[in-house]
C-alpha atoms as a PDB file:
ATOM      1  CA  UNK A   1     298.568 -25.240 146.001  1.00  0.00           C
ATOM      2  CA  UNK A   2     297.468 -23.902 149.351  1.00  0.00           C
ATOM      3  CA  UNK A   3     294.862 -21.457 150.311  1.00  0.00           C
ATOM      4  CA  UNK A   4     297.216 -18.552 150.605  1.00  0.00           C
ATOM      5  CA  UNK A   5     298.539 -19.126 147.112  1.00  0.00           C
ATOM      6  CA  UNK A   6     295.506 -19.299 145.837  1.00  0.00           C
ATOM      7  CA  UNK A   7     294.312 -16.316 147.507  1.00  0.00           C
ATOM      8  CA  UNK A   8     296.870 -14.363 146.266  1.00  0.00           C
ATOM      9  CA  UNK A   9     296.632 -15.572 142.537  1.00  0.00           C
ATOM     10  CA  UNK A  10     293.461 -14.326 142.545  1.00  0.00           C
ATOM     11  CA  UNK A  11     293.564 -10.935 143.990  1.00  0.00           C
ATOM     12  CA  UNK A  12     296.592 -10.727 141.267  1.00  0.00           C
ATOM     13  CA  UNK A  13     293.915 -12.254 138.674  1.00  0.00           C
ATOM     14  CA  UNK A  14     290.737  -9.358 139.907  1.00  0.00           C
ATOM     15  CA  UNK A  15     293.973  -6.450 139.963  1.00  0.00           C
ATOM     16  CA  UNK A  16     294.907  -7.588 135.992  1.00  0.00           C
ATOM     17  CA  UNK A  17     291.334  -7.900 135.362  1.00  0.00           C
ATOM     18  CA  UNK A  18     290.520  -4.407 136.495  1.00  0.00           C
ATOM     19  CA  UNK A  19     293.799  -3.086 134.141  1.00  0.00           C
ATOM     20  CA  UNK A  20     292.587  -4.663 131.139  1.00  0.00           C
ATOM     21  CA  UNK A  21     289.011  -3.225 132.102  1.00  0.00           C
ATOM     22  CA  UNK A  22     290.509   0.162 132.052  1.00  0.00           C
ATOM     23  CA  UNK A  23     292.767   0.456 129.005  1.00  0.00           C
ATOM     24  CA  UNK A  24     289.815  -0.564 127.433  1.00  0.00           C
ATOM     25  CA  UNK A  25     287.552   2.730 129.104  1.00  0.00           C
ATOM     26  CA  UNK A  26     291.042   4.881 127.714  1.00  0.00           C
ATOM     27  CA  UNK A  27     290.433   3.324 124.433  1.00  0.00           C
ATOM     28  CA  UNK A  28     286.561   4.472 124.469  1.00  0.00           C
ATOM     29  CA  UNK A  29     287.865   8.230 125.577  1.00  0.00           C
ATOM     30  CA  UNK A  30     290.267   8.295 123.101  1.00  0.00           C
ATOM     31  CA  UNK A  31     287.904   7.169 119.942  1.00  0.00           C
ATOM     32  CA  UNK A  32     285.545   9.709 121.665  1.00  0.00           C
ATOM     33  CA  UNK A  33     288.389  12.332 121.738  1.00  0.00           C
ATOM     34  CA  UNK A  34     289.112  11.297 117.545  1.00  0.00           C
ATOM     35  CA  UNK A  35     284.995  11.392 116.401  1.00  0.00           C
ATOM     36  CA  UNK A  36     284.966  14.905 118.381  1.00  0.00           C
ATOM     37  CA  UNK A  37     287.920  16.519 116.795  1.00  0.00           C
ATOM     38  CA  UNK A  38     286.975  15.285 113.204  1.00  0.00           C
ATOM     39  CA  UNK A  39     283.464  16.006 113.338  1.00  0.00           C
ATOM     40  CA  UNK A  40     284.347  19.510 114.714  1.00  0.00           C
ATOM     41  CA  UNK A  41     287.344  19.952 111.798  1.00  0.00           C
ATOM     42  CA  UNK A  42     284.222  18.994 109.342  1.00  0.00           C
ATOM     43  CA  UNK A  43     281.973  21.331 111.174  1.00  0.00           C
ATOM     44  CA  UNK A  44     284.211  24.029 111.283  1.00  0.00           C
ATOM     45  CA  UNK A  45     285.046  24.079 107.498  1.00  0.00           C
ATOM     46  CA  UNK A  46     281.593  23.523 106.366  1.00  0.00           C
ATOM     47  CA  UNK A  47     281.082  26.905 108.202  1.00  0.00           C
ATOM     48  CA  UNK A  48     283.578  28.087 107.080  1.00  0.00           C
ATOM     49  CA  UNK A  49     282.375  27.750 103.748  1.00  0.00           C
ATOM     50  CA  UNK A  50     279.141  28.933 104.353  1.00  0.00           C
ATOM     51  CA  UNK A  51     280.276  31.976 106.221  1.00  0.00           C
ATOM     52  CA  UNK A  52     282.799  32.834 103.336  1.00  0.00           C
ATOM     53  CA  UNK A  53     286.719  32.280 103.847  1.00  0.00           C
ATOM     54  CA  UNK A  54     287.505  36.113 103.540  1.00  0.00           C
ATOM     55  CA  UNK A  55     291.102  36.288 101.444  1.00  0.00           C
ATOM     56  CA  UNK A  56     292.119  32.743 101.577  1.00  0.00           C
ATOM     57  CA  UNK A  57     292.178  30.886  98.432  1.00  0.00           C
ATOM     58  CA  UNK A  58     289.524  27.639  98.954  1.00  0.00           C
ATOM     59  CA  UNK A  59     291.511  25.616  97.561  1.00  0.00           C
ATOM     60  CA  UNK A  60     293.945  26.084 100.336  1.00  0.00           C
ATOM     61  CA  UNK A  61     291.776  25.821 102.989  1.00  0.00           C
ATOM     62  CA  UNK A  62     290.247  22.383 101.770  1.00  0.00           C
ATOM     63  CA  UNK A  63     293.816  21.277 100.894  1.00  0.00           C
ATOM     64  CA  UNK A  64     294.811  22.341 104.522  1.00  0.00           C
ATOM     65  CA  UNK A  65     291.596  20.388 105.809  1.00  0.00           C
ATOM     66  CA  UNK A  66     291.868  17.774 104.682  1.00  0.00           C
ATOM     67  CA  UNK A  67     295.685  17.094 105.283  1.00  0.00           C
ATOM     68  CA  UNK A  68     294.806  17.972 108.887  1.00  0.00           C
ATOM     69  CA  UNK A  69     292.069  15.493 108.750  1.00  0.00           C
ATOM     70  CA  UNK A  70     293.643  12.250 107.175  1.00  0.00           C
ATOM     71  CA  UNK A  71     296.244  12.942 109.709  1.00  0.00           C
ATOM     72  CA  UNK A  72     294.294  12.690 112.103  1.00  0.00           C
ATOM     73  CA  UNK A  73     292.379   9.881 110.760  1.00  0.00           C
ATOM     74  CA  UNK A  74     295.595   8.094 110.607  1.00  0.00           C
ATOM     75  CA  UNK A  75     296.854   8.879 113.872  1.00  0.00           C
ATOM     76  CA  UNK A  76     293.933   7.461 115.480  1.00  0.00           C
ATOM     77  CA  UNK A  77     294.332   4.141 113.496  1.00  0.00           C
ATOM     78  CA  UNK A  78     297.599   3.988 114.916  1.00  0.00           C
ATOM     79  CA  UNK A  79     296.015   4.511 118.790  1.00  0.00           C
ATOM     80  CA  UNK A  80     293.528   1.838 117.744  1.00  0.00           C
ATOM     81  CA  UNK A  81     296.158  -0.486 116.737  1.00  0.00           C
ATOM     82  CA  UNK A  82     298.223   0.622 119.767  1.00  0.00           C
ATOM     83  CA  UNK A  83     295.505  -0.191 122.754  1.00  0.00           C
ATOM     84  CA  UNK A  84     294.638  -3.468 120.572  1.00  0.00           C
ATOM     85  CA  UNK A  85     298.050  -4.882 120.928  1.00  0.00           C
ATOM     86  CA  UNK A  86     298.060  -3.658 124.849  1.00  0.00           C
ATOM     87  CA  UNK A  87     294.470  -5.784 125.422  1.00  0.00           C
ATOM     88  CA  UNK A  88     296.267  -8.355 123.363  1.00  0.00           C
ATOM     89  CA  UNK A  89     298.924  -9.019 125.989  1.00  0.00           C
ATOM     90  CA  UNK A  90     296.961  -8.609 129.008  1.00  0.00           C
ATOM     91  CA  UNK A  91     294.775 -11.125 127.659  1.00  0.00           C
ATOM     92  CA  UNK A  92     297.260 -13.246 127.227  1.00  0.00           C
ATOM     93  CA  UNK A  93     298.907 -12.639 130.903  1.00  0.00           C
ATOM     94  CA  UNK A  94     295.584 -13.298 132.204  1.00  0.00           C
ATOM     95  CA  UNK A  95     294.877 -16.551 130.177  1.00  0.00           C
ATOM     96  CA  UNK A  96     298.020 -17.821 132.131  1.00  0.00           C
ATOM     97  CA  UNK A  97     297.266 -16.656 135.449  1.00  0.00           C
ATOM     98  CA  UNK A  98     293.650 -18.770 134.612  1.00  0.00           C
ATOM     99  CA  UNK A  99     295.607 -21.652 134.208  1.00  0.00           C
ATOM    100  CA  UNK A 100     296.291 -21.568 137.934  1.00  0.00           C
ATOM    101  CA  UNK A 101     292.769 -21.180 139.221  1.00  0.00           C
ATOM    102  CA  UNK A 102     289.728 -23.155 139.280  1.00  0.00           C
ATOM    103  CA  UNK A 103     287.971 -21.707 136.292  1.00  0.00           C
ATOM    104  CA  UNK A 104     289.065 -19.937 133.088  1.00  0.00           C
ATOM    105  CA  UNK A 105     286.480 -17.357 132.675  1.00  0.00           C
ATOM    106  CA  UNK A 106     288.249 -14.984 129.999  1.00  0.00           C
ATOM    107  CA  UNK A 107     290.014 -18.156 128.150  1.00  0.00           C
ATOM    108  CA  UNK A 108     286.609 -19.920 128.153  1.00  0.00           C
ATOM    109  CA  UNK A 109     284.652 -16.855 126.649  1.00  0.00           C
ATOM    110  CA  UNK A 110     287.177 -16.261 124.348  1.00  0.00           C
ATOM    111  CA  UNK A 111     286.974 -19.948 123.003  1.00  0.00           C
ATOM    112  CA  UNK A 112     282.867 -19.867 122.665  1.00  0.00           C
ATOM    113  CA  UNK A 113     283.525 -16.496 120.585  1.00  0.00           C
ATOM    114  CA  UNK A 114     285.593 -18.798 118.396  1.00  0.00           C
ATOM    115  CA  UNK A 115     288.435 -16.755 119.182  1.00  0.00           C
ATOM    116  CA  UNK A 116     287.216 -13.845 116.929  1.00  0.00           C
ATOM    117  CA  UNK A 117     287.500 -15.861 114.349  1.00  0.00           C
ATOM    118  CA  UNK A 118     284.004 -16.461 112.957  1.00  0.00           C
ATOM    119  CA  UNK A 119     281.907 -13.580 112.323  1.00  0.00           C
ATOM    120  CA  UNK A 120     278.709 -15.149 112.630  1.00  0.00           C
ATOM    121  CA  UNK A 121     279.859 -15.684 116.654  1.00  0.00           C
ATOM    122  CA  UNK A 122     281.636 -12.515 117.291  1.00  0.00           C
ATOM    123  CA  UNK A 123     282.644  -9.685 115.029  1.00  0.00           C
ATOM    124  CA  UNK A 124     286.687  -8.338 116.820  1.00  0.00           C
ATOM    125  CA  UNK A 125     285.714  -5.032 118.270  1.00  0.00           C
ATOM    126  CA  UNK A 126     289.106  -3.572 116.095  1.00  0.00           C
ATOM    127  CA  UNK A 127     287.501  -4.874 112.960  1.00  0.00           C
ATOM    128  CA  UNK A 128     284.655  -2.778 113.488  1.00  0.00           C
ATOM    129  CA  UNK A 129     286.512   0.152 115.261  1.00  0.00           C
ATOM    130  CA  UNK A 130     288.974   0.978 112.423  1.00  0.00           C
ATOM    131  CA  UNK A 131     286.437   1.015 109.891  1.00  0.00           C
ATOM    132  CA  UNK A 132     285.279   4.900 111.069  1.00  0.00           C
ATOM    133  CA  UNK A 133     288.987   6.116 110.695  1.00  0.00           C
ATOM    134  CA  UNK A 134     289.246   4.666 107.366  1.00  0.00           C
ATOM    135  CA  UNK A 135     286.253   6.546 106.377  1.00  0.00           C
ATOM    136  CA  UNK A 136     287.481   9.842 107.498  1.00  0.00           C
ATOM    137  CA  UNK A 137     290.896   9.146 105.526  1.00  0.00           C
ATOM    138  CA  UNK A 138     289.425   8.415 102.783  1.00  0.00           C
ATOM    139  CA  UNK A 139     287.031  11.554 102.700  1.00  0.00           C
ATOM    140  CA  UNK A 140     289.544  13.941 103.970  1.00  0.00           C
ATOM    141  CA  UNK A 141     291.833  12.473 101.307  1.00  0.00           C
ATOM    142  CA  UNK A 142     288.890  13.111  98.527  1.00  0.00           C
ATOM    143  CA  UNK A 143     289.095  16.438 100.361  1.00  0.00           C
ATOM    144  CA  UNK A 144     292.775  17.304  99.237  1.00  0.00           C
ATOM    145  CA  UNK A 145     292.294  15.310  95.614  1.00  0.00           C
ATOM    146  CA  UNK A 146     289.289  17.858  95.288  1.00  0.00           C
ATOM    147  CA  UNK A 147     290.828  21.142  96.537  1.00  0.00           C
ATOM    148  CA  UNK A 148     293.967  20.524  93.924  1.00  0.00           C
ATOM    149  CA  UNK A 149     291.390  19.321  90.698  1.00  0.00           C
ATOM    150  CA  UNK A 150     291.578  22.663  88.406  1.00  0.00           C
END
């Protein structure tokens, strides 16, 4: 391959790199954007509570809560799952394009992290991530079972 080729391979290689770099800052913002909103629906109701609810029945307004707030628990599973399958494929794009240049660096790390596959050398960053949603579902959802419980 000549110099030129190779040249070009790689500014295509630091370009791709750069990409998958920032999908995964977007995925950051938006489970920053999800811990915000939920903590603040939590916040808010607890006040809520404290402050009084005026004519509203409680029940209601916890029912109403915590639909609100598995929702959203569940949409941001979904965006989890989303930007997990994005990073999957630009991995994969750039494990190719390595396959062309002198050194794999991204195939090679992923191989000494036992390709996610061992815990004990590297725990998947979605593992870990989706636990937090799961734990708001499951407490907004105790939310709702509580608010209908005579």
């Amino acid at each position: 391959m000549n110099d030129s080729r190779q040249n070009e391979l790689l500014e295509i290689y630091k370009l791709h790199s750069e990409l998958a770099d920032r999908v995964s800052q977007r995925r950051e913002a938006a489970n920053r954007l999800y811990v915000s909103l939920l903590s603040g629906l939590a916040v808010f109701l607890a006040v809520l509570i404290r402050l009084g609810i005026g004519d509203a029945s409680l029940q209601v307004v916890l029912c109403f809560a915590g639909s609100i707030g598995a929702l959203l628990a569940v949409s941001w599973y979904v965006v989890i799952r989303s930007y997990r399958q994005l990073n999957t494929g630009k991995f994969k794009a750039l494990h190719e394009l390595e396959e062309k240049l002198a050194y794999a660096f991204f195939k090679r790390e992923w191989e000494l992290l036992a390709e996610g596959k061992e815990m004990k050398s590297y725990w998947k960053l979605t593992t870990v991530e989706v636990s937090l949603p799961c734990v708001f579902f499951l407490l907004f959802c105790g939310l709702v079972i509580f608010s209908l419980l005579p």
